[in-house]
PDB file of N, CA and C in Angstrom:
ATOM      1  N   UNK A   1     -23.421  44.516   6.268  1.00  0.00           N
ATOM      2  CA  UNK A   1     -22.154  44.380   6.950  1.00  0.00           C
ATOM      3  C   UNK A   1     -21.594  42.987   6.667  1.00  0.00           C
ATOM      4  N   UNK A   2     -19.987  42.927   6.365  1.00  0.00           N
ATOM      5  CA  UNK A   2     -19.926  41.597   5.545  1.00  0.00           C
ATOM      6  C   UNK A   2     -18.644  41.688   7.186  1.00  0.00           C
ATOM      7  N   UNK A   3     -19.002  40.050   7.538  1.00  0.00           N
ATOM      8  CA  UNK A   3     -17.939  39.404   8.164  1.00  0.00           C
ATOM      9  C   UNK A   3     -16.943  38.677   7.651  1.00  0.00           C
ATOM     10  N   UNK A   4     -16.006  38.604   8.502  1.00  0.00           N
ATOM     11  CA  UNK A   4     -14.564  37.476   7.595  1.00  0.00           C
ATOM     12  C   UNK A   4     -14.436  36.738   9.246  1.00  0.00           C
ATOM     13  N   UNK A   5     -13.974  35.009   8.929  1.00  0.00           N
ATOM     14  CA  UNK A   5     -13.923  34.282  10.195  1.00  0.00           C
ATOM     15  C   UNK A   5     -12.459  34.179  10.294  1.00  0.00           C
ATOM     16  N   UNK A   6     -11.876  34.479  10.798  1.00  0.00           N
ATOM     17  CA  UNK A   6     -10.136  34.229  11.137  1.00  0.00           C
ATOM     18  C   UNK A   6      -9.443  33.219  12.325  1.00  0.00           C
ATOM     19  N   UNK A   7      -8.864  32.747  11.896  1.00  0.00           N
ATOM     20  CA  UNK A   7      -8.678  31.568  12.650  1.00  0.00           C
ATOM     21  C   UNK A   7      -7.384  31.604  13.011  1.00  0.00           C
ATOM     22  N   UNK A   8      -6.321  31.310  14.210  1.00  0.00           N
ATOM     23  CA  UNK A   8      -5.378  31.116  14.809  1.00  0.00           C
ATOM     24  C   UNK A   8      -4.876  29.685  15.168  1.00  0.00           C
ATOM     25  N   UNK A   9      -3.544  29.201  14.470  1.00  0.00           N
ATOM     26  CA  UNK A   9      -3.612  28.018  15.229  1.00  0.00           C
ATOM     27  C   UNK A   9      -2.713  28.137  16.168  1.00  0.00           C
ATOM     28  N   UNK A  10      -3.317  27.342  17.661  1.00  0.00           N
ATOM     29  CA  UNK A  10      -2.078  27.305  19.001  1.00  0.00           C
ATOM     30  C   UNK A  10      -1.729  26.084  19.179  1.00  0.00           C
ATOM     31  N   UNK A  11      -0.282  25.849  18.933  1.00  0.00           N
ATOM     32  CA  UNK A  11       0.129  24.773  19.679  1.00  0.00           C
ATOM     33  C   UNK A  11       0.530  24.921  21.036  1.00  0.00           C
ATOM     34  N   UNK A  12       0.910  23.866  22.117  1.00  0.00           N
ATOM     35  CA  UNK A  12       1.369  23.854  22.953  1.00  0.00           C
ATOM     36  C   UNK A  12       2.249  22.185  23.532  1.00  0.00           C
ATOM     37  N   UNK A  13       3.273  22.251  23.554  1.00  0.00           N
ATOM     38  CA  UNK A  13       4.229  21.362  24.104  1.00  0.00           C
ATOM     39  C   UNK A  13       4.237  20.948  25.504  1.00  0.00           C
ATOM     40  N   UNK A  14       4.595  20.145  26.097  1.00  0.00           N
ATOM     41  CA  UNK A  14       5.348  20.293  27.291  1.00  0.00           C
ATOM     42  C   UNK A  14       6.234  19.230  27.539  1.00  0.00           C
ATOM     43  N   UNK A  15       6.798  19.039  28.469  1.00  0.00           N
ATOM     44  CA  UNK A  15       8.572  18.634  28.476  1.00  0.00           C
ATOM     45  C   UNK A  15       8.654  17.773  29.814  1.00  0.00           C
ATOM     46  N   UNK A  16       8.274  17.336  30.451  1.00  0.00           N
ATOM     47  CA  UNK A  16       8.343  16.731  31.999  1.00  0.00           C
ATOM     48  C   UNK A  16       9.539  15.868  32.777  1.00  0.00           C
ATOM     49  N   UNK A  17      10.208  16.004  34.006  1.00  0.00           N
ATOM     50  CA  UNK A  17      10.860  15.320  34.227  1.00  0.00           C
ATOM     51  C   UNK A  17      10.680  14.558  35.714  1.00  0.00           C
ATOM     52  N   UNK A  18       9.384  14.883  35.819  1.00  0.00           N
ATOM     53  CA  UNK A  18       8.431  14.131  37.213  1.00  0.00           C
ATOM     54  C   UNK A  18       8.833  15.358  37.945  1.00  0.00           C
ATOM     55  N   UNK A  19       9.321  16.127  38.326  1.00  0.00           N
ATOM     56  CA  UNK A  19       9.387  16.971  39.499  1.00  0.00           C
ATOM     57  C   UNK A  19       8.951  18.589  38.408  1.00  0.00           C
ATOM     58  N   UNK A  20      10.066  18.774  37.256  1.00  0.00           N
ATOM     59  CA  UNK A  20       9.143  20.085  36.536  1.00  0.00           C
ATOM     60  C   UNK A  20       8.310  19.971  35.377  1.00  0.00           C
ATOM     61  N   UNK A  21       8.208  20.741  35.049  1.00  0.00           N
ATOM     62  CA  UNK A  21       7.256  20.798  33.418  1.00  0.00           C
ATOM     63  C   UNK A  21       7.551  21.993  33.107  1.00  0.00           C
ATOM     64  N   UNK A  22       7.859  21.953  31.770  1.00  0.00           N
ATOM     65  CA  UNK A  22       7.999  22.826  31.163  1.00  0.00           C
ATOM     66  C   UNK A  22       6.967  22.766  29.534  1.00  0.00           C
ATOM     67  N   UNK A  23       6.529  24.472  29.473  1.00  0.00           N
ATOM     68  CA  UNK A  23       5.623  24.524  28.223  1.00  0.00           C
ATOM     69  C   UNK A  23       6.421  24.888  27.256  1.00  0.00           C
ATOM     70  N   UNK A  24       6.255  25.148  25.856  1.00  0.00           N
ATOM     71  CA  UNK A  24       6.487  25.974  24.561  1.00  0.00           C
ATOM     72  C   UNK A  24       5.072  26.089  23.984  1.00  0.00           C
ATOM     73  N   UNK A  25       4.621  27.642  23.765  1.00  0.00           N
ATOM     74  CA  UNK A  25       3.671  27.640  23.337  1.00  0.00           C
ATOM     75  C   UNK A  25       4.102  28.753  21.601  1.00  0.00           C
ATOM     76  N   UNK A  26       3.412  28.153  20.997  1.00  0.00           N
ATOM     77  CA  UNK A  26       3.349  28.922  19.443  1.00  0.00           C
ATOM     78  C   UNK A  26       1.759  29.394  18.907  1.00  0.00           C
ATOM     79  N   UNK A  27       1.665  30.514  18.725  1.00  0.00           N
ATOM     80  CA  UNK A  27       0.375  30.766  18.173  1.00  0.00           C
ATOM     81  C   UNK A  27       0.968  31.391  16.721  1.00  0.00           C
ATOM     82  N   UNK A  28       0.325  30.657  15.589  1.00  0.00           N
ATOM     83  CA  UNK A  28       0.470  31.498  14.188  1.00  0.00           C
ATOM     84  C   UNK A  28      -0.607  32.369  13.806  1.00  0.00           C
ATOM     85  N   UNK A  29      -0.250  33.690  13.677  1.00  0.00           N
ATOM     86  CA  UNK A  29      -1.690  34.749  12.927  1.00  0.00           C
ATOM     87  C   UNK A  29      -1.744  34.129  11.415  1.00  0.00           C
ATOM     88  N   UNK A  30      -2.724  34.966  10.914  1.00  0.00           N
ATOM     89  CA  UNK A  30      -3.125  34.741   9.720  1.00  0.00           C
ATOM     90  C   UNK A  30      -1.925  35.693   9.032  1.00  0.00           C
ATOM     91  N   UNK A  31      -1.160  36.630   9.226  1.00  0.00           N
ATOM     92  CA  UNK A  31      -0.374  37.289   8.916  1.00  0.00           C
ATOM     93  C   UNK A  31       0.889  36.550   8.484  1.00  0.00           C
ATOM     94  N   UNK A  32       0.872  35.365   9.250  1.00  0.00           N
ATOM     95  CA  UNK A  32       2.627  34.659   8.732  1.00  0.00           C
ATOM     96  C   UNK A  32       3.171  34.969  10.287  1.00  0.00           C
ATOM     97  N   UNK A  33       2.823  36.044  11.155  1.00  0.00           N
ATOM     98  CA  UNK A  33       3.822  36.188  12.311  1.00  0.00           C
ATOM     99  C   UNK A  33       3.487  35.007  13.088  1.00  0.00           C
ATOM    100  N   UNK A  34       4.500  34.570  13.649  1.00  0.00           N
ATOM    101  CA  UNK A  34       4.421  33.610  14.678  1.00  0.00           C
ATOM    102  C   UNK A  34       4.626  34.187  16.272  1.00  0.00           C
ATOM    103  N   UNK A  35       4.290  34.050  17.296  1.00  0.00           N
ATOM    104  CA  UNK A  35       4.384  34.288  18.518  1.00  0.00           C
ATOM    105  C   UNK A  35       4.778  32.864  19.440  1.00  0.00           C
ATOM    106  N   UNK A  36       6.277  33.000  20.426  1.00  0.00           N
ATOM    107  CA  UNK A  36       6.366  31.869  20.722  1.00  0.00           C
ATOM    108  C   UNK A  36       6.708  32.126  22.467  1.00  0.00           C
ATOM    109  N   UNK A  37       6.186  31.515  23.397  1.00  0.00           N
ATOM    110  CA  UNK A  37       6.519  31.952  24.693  1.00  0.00           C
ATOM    111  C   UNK A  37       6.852  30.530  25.465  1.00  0.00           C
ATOM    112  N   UNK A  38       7.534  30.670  26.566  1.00  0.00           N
ATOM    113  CA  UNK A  38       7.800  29.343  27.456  1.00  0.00           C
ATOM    114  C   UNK A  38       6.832  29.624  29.193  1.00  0.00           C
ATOM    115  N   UNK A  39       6.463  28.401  29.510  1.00  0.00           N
ATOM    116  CA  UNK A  39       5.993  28.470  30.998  1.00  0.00           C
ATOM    117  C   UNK A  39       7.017  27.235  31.759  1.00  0.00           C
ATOM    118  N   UNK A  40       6.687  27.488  32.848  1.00  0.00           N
ATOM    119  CA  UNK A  40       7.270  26.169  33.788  1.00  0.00           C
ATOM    120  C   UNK A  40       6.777  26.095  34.915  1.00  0.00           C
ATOM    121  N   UNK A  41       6.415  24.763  35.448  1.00  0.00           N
ATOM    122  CA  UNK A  41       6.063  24.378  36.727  1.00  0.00           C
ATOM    123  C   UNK A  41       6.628  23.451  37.966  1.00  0.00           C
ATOM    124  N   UNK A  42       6.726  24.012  38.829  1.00  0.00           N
ATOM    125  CA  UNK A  42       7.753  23.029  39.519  1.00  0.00           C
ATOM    126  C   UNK A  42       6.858  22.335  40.738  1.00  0.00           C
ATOM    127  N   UNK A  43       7.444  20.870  40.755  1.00  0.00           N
ATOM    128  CA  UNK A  43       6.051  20.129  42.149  1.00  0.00           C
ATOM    129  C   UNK A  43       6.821  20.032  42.868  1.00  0.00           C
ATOM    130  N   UNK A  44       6.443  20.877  44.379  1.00  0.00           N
ATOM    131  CA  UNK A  44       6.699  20.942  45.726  1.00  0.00           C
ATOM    132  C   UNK A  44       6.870  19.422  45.947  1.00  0.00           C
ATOM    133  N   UNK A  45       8.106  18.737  46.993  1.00  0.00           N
ATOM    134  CA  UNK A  45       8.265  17.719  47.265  1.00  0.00           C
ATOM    135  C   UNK A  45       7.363  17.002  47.962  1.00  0.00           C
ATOM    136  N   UNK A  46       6.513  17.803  48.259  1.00  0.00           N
ATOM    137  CA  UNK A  46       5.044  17.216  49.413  1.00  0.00           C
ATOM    138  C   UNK A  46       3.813  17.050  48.708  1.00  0.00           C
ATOM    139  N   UNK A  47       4.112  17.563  47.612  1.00  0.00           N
ATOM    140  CA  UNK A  47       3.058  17.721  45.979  1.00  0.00           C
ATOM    141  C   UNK A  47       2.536  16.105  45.625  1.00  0.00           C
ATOM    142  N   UNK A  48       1.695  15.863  45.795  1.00  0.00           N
ATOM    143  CA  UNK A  48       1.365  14.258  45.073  1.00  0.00           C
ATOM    144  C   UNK A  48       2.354  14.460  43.571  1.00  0.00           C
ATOM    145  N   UNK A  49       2.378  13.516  42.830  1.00  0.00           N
ATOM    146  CA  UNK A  49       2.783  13.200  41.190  1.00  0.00           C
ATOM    147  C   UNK A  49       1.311  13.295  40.832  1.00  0.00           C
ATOM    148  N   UNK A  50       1.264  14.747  39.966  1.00  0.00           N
ATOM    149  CA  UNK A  50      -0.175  15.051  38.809  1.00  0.00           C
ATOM    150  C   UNK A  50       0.555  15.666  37.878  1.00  0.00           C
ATOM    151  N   UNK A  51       0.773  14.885  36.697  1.00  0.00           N
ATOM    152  CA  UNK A  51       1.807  15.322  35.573  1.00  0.00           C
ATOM    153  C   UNK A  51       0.836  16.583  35.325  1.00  0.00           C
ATOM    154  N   UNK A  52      -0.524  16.257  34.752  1.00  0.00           N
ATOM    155  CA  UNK A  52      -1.791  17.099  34.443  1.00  0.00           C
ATOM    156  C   UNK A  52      -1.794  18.497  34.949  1.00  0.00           C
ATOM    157  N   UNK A  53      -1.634  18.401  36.241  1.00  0.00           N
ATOM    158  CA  UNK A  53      -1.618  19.984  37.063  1.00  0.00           C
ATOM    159  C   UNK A  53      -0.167  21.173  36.733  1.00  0.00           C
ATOM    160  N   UNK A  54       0.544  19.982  36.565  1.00  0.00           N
ATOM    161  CA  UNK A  54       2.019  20.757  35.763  1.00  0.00           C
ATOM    162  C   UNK A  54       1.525  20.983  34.758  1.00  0.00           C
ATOM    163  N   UNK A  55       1.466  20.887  33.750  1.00  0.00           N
ATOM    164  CA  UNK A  55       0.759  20.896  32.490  1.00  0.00           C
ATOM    165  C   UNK A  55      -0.136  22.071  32.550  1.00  0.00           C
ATOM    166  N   UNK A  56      -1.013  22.267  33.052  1.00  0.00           N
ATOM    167  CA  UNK A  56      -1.807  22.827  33.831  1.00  0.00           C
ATOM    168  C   UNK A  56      -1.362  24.393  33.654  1.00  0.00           C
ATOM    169  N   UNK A  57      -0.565  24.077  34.738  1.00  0.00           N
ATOM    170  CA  UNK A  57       0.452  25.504  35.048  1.00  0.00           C
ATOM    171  C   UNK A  57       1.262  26.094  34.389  1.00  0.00           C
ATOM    172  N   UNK A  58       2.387  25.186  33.371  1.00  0.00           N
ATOM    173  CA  UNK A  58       2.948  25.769  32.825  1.00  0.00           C
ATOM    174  C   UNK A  58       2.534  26.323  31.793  1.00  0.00           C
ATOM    175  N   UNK A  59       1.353  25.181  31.048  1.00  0.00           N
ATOM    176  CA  UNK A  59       0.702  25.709  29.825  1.00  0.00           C
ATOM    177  C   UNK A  59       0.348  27.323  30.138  1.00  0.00           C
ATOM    178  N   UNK A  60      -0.607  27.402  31.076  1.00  0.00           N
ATOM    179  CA  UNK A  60      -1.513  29.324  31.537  1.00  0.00           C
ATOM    180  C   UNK A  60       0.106  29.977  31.265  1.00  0.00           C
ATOM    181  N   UNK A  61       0.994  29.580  32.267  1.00  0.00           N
ATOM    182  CA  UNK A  61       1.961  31.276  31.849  1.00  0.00           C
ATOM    183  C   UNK A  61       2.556  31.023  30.604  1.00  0.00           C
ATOM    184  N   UNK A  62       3.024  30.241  30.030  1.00  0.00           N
ATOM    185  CA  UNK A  62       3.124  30.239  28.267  1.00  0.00           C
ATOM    186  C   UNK A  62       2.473  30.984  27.863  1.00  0.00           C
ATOM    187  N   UNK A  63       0.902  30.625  27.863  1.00  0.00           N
ATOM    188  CA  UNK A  63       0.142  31.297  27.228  1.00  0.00           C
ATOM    189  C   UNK A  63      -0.320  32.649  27.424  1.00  0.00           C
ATOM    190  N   UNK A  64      -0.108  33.170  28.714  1.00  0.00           N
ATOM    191  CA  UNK A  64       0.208  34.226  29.774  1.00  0.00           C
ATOM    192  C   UNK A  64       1.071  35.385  28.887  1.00  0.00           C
ATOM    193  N   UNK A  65       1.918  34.317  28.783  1.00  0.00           N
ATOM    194  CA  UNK A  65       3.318  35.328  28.141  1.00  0.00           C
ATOM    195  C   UNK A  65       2.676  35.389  26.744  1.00  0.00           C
ATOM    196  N   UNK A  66       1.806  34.691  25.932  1.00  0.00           N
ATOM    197  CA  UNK A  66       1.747  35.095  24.713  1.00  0.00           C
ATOM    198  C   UNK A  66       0.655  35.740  24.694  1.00  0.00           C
ATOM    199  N   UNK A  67      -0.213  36.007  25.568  1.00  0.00           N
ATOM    200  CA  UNK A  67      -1.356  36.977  25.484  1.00  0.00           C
ATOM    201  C   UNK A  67      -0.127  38.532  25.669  1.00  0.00           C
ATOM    202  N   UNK A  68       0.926  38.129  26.458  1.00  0.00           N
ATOM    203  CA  UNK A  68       1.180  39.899  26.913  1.00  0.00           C
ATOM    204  C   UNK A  68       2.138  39.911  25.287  1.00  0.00           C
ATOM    205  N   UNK A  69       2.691  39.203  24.621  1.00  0.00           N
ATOM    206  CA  UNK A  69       2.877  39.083  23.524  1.00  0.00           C
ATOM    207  C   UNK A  69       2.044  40.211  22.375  1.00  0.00           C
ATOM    208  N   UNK A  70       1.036  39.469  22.246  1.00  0.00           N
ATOM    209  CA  UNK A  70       0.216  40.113  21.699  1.00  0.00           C
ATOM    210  C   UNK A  70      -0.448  41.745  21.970  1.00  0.00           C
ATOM    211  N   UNK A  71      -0.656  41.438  23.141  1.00  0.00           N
ATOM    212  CA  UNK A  71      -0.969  43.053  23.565  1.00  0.00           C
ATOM    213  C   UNK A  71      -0.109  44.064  23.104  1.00  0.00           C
ATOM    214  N   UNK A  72       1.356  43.830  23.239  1.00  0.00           N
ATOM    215  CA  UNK A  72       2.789  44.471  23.033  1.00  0.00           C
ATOM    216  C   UNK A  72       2.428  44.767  21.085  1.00  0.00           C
ATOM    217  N   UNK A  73       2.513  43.552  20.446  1.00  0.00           N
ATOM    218  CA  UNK A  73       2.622  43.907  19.129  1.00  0.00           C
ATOM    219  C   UNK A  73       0.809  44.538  18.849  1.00  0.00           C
ATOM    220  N   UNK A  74      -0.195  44.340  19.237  1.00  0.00           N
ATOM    221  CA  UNK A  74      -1.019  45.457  18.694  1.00  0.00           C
ATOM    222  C   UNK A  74      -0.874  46.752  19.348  1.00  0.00           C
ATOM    223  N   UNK A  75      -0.566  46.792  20.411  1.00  0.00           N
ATOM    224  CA  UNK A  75      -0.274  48.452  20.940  1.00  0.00           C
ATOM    225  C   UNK A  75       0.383  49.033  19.743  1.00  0.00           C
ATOM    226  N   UNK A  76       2.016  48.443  19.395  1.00  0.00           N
ATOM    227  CA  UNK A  76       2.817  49.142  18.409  1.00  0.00           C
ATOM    228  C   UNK A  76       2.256  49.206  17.205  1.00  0.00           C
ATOM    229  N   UNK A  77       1.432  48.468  16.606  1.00  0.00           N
ATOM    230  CA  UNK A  77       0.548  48.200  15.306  1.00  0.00           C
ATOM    231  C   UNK A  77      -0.166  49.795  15.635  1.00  0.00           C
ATOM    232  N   UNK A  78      -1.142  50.213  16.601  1.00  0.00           N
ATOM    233  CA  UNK A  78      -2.251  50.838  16.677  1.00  0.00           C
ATOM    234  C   UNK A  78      -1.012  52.144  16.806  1.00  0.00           C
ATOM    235  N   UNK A  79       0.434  52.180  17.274  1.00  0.00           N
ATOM    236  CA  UNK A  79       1.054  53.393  16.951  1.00  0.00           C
ATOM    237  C   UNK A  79       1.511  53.939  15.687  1.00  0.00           C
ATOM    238  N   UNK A  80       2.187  52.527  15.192  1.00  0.00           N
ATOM    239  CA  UNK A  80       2.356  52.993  13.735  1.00  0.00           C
ATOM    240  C   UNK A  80       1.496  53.080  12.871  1.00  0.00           C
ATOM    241  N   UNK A  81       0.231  53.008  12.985  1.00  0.00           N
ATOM    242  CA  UNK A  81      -1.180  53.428  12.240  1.00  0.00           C
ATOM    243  C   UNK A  81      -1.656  54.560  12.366  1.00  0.00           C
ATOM    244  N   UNK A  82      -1.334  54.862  13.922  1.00  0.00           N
ATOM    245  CA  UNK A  82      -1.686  56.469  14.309  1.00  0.00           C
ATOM    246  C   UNK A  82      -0.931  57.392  13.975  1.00  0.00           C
ATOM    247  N   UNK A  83       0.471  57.089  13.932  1.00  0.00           N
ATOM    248  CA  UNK A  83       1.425  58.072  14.337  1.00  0.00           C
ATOM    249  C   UNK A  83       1.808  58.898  15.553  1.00  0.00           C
ATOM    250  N   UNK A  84       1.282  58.103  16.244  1.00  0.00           N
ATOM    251  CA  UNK A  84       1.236  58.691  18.024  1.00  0.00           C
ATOM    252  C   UNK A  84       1.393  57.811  18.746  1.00  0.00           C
ATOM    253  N   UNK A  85       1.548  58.149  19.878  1.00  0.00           N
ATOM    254  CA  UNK A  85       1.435  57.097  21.352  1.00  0.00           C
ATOM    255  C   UNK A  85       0.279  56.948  21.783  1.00  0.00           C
ATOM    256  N   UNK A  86      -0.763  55.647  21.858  1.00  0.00           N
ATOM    257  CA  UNK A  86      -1.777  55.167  22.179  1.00  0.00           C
ATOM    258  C   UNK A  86      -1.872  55.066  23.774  1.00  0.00           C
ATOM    259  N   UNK A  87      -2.966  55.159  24.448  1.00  0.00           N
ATOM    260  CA  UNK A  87      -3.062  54.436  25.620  1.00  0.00           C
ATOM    261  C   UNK A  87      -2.509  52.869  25.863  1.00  0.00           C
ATOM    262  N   UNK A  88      -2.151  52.716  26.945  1.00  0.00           N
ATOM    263  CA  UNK A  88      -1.361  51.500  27.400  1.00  0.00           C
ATOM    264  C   UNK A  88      -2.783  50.472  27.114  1.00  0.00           C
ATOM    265  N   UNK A  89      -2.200  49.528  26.623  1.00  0.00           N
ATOM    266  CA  UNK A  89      -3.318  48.240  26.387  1.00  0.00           C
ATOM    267  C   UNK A  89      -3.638  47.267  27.786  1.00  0.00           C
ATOM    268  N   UNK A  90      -4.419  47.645  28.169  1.00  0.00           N
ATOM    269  CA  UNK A  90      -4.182  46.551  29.804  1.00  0.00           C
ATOM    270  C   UNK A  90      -5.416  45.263  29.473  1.00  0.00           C
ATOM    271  N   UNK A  91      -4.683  44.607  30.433  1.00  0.00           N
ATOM    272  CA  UNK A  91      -5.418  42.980  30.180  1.00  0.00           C
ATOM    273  C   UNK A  91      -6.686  42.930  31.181  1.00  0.00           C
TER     274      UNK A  91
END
């Protein structure tokens, strides 16, 4: 049985203006497709200042959104391979 190692690169951004944060996240396949999603976090006025925990937060639903990203384009991959409607892909 022969393996192949495939590798993904993820970036992730974020944007701060002391009260939100905002992410951009990009993951490139080995395919050339790119996948790109946004998160955001907002600090409650009673919130200490932890740039980190924004960061934190917005980064997961970025990346949130690019996991459901992904799920979306292999579901349709595994239809147009089948020629049918697959079971729903759940996380």
């Amino acid at each position: 049985m022969m393996h192949t190692a495939v590798g993904w690169h993820v970036e992730l951004e974020f944007l701060e203006d002391g009260r939100h944060t905002r992410a951009v996240a990009l993951v490139r396949l080995p395919d050339g497709t790119e996948v790109r999603a946004h998160g955001h976090a907002t600090r409650h006025d009673t919130d200490a200042d932890q740039p980190r925990t924004g960061e934190e937060i917005a980064g997961a639903r970025a990346l949130n959104e690019i996991a459901m990203q992904l799920l979306t384009k292999a579901h349709g991959e595994i239809d147009s391979a089948s020629g049918r409607t697959s079971h729903p892909i759940h996380v």
